[in-house]
N, C-alpha and C. Protein backbone atom coordinates (compact mmCIF):
# COMPACT_ATOMS: atom_id res chain seq x y z
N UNK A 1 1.32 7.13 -10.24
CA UNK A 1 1.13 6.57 -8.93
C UNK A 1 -0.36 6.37 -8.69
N UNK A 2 -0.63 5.05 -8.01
CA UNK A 2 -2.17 4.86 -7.84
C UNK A 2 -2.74 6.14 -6.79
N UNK A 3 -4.37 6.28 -7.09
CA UNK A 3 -4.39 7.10 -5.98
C UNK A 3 -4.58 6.49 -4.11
N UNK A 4 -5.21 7.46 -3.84
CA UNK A 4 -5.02 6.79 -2.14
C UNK A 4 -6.02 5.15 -1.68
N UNK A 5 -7.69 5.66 -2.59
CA UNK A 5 -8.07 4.16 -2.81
C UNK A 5 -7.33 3.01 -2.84
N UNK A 6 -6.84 3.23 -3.99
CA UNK A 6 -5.83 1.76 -4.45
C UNK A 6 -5.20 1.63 -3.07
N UNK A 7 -4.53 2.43 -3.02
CA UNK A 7 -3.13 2.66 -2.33
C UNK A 7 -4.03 1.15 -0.43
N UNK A 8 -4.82 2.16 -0.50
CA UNK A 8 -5.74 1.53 0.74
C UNK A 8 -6.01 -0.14 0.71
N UNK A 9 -6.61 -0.27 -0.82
CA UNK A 9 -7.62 -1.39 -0.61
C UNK A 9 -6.72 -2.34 -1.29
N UNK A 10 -6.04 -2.09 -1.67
CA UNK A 10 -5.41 -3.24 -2.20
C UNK A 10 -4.35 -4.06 -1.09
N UNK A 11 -3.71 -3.58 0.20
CA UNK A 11 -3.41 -4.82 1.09
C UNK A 11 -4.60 -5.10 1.74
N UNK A 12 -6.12 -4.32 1.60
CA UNK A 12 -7.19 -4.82 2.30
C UNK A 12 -7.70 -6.16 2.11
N UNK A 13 -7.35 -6.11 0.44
CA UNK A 13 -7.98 -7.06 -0.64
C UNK A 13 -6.91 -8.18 0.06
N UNK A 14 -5.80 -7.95 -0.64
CA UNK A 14 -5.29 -9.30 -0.02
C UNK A 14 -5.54 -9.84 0.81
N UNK A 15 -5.05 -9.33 2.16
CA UNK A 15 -5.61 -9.80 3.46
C UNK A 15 -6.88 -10.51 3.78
N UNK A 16 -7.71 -9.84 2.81
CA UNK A 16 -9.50 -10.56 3.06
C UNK A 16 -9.06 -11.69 2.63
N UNK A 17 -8.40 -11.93 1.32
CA UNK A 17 -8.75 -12.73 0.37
C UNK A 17 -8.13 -14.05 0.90
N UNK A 18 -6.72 -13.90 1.63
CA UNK A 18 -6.33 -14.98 2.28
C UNK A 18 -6.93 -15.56 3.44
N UNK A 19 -7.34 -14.38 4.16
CA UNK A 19 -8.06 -15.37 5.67
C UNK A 19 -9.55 -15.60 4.60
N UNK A 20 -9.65 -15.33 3.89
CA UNK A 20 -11.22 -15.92 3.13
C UNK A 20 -10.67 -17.59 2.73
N UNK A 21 -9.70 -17.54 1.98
CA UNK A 21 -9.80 -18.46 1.26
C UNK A 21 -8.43 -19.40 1.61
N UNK A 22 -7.76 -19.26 2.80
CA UNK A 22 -7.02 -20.15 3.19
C UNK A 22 -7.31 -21.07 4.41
N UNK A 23 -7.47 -21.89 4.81
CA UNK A 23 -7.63 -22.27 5.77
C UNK A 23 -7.12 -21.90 7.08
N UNK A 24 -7.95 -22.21 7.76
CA UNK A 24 -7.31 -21.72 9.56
C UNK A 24 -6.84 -20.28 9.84
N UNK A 25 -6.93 -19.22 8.80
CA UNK A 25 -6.49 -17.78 8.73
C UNK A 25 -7.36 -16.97 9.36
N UNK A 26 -8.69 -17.28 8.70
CA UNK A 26 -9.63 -16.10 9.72
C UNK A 26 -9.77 -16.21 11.14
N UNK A 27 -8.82 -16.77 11.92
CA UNK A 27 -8.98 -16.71 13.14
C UNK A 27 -7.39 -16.34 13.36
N UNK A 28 -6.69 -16.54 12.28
CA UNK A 28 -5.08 -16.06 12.28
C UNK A 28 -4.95 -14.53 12.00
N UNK A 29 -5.93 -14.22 11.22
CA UNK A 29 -6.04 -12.49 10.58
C UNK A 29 -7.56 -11.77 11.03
N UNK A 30 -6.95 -10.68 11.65
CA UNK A 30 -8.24 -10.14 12.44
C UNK A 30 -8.60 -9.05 11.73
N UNK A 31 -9.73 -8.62 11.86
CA UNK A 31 -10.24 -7.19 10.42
C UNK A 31 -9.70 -5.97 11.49
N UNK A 32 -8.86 -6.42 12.35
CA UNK A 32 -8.03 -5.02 13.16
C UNK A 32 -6.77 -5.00 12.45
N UNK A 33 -6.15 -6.38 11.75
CA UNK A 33 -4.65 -5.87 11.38
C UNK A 33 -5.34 -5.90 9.67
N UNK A 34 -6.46 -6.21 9.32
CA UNK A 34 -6.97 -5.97 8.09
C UNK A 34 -6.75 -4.27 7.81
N UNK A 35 -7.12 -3.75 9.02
CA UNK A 35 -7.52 -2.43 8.75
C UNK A 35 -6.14 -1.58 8.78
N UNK A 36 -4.87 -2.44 9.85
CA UNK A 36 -3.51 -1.61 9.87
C UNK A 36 -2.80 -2.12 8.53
N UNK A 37 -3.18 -2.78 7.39
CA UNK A 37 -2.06 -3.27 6.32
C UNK A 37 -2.98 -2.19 5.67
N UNK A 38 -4.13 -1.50 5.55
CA UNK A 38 -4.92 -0.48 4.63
C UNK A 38 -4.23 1.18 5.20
N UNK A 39 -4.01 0.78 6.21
CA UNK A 39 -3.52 2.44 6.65
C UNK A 39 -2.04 2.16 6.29
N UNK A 40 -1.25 1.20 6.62
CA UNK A 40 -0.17 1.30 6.21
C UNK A 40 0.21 1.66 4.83
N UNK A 41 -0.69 0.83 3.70
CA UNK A 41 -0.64 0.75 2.33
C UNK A 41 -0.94 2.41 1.68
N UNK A 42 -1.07 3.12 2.62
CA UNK A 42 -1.03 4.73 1.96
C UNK A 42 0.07 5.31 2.79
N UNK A 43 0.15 4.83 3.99
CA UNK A 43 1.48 5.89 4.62
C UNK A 43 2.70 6.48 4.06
N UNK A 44 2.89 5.67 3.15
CA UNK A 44 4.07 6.14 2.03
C UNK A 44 3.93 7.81 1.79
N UNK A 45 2.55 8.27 1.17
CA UNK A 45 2.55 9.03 1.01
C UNK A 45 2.15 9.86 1.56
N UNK A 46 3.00 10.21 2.94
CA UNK A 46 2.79 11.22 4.22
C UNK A 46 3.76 12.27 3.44
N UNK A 47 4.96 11.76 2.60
CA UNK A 47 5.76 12.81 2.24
C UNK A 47 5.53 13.80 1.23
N UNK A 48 4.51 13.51 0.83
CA UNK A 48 3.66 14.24 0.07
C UNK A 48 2.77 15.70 0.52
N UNK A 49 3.04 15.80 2.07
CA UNK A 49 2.64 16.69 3.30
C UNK A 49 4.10 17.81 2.79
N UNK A 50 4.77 17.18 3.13
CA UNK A 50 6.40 18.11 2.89
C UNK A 50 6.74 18.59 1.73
N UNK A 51 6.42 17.98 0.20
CA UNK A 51 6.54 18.26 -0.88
C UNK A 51 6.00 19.21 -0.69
N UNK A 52 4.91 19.69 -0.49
CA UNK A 52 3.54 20.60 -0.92
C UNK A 52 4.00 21.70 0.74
N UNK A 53 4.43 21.69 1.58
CA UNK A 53 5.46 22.82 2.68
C UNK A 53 6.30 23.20 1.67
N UNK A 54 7.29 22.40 1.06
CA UNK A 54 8.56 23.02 0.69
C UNK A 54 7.94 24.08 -0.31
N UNK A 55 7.23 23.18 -1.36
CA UNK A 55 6.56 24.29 -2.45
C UNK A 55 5.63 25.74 -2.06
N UNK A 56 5.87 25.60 -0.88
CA UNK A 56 4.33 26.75 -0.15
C UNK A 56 5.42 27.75 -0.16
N UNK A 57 6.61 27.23 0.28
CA UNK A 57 7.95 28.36 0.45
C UNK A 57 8.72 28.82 -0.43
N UNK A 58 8.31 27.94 -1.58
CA UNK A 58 9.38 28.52 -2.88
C UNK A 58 10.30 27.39 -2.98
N UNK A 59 10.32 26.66 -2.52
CA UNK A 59 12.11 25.38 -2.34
C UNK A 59 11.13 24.58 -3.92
N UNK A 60 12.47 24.17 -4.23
CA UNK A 60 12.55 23.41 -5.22
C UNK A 60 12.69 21.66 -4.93
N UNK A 61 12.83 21.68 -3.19
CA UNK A 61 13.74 20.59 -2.71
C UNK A 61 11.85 19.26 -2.95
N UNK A 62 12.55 18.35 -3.58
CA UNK A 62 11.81 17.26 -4.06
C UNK A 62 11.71 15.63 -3.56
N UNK A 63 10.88 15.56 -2.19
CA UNK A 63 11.64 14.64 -1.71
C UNK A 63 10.28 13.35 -1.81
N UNK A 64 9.56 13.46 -2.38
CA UNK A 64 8.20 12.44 -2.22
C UNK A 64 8.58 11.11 -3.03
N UNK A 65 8.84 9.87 -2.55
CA UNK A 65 9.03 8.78 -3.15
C UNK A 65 10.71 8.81 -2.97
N UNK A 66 10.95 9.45 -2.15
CA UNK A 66 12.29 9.13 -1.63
C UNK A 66 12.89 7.78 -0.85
N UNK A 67 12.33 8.69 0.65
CA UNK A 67 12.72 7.74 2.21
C UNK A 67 11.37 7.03 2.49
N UNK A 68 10.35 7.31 1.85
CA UNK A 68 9.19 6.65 2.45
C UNK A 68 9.14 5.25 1.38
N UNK A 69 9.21 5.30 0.47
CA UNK A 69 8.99 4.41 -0.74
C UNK A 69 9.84 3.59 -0.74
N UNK A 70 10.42 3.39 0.15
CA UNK A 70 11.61 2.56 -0.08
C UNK A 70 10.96 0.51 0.44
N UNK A 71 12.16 0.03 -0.01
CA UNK A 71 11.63 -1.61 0.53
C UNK A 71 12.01 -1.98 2.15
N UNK A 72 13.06 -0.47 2.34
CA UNK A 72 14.17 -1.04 3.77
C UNK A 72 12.45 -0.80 4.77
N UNK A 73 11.82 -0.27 4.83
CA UNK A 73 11.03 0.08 5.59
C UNK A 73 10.15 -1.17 6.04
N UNK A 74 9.61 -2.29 4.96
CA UNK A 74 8.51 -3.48 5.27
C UNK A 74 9.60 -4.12 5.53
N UNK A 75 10.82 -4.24 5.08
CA UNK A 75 11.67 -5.25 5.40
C UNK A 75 11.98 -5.21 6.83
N UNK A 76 12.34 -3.92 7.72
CA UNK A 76 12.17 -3.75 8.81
C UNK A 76 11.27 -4.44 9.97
N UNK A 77 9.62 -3.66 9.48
CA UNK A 77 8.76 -4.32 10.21
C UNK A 77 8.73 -5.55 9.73
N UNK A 78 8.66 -6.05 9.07
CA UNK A 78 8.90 -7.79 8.31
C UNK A 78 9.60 -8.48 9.36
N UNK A 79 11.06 -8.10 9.50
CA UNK A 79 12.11 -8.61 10.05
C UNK A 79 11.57 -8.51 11.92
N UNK A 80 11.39 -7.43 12.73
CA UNK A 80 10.99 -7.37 13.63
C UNK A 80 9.86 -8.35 14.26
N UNK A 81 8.89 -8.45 14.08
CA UNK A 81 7.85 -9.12 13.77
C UNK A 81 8.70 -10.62 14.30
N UNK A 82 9.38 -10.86 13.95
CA UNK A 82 10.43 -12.35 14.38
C UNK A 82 10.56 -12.39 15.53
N UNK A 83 11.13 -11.16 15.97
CA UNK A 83 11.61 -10.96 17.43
C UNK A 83 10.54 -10.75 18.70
N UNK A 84 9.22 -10.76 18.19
CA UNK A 84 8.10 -10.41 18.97
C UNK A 84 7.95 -11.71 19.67
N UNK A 85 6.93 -12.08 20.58
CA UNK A 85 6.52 -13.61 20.67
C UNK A 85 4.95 -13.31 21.03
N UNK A 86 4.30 -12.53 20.99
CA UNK A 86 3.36 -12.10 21.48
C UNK A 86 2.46 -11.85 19.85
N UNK A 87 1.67 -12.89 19.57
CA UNK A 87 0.63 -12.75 18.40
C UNK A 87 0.22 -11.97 17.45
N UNK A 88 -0.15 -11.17 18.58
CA UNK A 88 -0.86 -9.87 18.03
C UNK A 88 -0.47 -8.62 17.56
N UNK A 89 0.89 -8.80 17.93
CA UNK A 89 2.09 -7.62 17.32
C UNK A 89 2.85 -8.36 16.58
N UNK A 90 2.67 -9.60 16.45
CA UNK A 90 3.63 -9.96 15.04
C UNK A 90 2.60 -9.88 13.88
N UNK A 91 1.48 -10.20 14.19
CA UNK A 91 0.28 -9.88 12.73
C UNK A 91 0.16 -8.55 12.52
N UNK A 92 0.16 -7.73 13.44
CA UNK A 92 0.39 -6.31 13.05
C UNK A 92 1.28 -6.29 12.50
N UNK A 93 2.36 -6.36 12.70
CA UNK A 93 4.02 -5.89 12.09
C UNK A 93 4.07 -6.86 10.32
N UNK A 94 3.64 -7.73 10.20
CA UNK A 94 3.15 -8.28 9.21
C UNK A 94 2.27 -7.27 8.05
N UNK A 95 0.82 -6.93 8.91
CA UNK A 95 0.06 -6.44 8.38
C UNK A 95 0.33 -5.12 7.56
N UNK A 96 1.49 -4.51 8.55
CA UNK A 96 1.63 -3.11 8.48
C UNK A 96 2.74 -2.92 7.15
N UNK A 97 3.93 -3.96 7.57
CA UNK A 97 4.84 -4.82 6.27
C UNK A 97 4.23 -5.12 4.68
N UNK A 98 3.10 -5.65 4.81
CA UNK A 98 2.08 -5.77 3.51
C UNK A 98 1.94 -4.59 3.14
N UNK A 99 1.63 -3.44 3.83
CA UNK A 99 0.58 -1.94 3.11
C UNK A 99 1.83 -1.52 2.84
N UNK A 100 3.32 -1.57 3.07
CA UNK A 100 3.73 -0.65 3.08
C UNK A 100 4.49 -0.92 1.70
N UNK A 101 4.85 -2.19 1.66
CA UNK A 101 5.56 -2.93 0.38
C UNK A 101 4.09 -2.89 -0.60
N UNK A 102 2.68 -3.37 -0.16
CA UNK A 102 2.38 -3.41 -1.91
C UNK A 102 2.39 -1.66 -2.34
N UNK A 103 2.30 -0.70 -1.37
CA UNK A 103 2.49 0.44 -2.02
C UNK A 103 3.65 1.40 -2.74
N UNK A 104 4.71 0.61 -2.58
CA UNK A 104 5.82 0.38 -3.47
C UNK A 104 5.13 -0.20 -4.50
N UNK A 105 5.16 -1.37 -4.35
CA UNK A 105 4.89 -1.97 -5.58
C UNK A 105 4.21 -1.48 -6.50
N UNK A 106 2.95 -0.79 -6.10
CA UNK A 106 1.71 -0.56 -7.15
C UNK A 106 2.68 0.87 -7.96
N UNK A 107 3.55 1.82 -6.80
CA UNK A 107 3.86 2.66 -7.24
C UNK A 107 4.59 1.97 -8.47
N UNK A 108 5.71 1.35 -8.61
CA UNK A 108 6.77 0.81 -9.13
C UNK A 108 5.93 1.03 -10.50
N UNK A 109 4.43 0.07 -10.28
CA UNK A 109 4.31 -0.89 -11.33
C UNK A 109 3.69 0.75 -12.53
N UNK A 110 2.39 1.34 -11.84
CA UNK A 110 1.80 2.05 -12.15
C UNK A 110 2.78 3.54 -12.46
N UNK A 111 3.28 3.72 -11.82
CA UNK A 111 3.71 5.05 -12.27
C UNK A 111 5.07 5.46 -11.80
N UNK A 112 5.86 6.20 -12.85
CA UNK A 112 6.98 6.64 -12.25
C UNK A 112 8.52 6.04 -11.51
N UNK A 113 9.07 6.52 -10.91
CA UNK A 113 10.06 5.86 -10.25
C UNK A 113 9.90 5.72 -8.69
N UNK A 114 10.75 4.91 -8.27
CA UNK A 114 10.24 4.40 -6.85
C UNK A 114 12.14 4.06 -6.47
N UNK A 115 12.73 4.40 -5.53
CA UNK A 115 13.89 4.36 -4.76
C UNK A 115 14.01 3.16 -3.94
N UNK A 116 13.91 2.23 -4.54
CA UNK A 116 13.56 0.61 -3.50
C UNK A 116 14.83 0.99 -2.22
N UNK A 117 15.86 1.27 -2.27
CA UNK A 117 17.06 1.11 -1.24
C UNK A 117 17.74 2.29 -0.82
N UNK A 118 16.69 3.28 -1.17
CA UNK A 118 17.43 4.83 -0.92
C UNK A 118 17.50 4.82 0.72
N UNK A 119 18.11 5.47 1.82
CA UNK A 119 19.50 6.26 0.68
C UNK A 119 20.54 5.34 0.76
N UNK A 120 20.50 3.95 0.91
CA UNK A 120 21.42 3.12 1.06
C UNK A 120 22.11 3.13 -0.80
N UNK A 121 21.22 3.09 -1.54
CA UNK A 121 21.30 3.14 -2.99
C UNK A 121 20.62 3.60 -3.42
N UNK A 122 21.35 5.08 -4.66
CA UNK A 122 20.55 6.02 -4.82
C UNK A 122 20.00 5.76 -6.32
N UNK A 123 19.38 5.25 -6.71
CA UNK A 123 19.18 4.48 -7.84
C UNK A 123 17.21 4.19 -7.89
N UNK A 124 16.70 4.97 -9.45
CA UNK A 124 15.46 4.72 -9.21
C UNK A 124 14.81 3.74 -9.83
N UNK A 125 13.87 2.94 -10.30
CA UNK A 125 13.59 1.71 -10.84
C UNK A 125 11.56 2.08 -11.15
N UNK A 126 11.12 1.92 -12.06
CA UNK A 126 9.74 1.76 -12.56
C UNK A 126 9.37 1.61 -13.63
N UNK A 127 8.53 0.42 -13.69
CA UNK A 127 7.35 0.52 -15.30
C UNK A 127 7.19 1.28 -15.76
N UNK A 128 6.47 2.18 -15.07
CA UNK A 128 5.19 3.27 -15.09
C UNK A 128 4.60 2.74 -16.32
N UNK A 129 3.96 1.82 -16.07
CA UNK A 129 3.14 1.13 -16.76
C UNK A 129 2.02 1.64 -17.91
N UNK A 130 1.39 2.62 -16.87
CA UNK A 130 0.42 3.32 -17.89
C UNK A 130 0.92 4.21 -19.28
N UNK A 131 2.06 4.89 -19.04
CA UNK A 131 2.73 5.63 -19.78
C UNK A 131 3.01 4.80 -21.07
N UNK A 132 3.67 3.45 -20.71
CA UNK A 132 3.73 2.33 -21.85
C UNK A 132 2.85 2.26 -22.68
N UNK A 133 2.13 1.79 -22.22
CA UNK A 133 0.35 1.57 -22.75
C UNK A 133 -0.61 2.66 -23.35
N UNK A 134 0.23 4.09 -23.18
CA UNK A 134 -0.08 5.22 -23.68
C UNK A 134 -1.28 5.72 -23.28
N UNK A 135 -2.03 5.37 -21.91
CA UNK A 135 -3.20 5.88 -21.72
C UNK A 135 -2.73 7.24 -20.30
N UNK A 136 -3.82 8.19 -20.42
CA UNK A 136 -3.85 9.38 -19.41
C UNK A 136 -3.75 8.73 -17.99
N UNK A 137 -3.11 9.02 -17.38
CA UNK A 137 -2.73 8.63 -16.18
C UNK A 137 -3.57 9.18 -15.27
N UNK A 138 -3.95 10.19 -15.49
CA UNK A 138 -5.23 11.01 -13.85
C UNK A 138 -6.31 10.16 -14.64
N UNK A 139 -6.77 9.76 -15.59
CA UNK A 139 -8.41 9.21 -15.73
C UNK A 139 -7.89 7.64 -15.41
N UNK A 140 -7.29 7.32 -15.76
CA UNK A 140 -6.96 5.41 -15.67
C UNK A 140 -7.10 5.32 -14.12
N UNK A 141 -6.35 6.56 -13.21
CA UNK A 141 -6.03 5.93 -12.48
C UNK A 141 -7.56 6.61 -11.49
N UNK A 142 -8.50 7.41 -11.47
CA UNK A 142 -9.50 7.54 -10.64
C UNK A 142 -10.34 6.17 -11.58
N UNK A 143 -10.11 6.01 -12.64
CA UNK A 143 -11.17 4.67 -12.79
C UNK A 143 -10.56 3.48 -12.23
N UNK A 144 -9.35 3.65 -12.21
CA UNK A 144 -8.83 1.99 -10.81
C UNK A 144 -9.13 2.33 -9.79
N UNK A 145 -9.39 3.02 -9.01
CA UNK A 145 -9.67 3.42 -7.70
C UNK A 145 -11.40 3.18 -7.50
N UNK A 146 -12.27 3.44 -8.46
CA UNK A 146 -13.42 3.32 -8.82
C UNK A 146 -13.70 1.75 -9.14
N UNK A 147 -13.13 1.28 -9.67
CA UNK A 147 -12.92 -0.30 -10.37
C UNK A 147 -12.63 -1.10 -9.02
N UNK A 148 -11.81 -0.85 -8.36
CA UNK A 148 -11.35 -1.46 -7.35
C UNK A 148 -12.21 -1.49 -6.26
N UNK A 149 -12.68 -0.22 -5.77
CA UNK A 149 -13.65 -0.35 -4.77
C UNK A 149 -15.22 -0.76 -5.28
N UNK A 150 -15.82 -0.82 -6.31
CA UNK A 150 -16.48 -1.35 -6.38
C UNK A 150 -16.72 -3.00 -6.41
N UNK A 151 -16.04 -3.34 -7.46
CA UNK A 151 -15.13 -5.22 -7.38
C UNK A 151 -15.57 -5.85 -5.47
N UNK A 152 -14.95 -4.77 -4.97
CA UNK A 152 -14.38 -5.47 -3.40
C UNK A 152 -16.04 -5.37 -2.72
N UNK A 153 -16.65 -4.45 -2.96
CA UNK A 153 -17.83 -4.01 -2.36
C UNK A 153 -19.09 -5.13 -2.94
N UNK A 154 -18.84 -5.28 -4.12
CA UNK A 154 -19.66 -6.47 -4.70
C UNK A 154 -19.03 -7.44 -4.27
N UNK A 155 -17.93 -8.24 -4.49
CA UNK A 155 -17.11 -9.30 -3.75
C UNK A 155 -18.08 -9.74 -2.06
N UNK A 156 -17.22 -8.73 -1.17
CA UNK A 156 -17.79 -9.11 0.47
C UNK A 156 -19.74 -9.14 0.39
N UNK A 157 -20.65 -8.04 -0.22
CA UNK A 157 -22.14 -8.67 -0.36
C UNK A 157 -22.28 -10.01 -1.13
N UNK A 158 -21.41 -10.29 -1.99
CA UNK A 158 -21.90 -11.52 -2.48
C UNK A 158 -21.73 -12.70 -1.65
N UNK A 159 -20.59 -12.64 -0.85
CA UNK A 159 -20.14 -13.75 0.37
C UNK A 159 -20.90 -12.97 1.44
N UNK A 160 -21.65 -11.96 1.81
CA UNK A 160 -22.35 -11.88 2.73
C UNK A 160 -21.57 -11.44 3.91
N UNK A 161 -20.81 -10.86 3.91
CA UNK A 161 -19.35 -10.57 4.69
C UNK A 161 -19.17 -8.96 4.92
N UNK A 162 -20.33 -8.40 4.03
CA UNK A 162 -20.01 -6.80 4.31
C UNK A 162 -20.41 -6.20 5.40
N UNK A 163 -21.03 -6.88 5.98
CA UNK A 163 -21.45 -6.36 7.48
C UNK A 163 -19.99 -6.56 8.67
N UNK A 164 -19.03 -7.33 7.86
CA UNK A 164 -17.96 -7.12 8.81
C UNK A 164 -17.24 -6.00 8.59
N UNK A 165 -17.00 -5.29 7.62
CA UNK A 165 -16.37 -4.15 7.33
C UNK A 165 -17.04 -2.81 7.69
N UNK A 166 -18.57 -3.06 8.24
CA UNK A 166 -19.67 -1.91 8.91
C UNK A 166 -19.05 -1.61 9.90
């Protein structure tokens, strides 16, 4: 699983990258729902709070990448977001929809199993990509987290844009 970096900057990245480079967006995408698709894109792993309770007590009970990891959750705010008519809570509900699905995703891709439809379907699904590729998973993955935030940090100074993220 990526760590919390990734987990963060990568619906940040997107998000920049489209109101950067699509037309008529940066006035469609505000660096306020920039900042709720980055908090969303780690919330997944709040259950990771409970794993580490249960274990404080002795339980064996294993629930991280369960109910949080799932797809029903962006599909939700995704779907809602329709029913709004008011702007600024449908780009949120959007925004928040992005962090929460690419952090599935990265999980999916990067590591392990991921429960796309639990508990509707109890069935787990992942690459775990790195494992394939046979490289250590704690060093690959603090050097993507390292890789990533640097990329983005050179990226916005080179467009002159990092003073919006100050």
């Amino acid at each position: 699983m990526p760590f919390a970096v990734t987990h963060i900057l990568f619906p940040i990245i997107i998000l920049s990258l489209v109101r950067e480079r699509i037309k008529g967006y940066k006035r469609k995408i505000t660096l306020h729902e920039i900042l709720v698709a980055g908090i969303f894109g780690i919330l997944p792993d709040i259950d990771l709070v409970l794993d580490i309770a249960f274990k404080s007590v002795g339980s064996d009970l294993h629930i991280h990448r369960l109910f949080t990891h799932t797809l029903i959750f962006p599909a939700i705010a995704f779907g809602a977001a329709f029913f709004f008519r008011h702007k600024k809570t449908k780009m949120i509900l959007y925004a928040a929809s992005l962090g929460l699905a690419t952090h599935v995703i990265l999980d999916f891709i990067v590591g392990g199993l991921v429960y796309p439809l639990y508990p509707i379907a109890d069935f787990g699904v992942g690459l775990n990509l790195l494992q394939i590729l046979g490289f250590s998973s704690w060093h690959i993955l603090a050097g993507m987290d390292t890789i990533l935030l640097i990329l983005w940090i050179v990226h916005e100074e080179k467009k002159k844009k990092i003073k919006d993220f100050i």
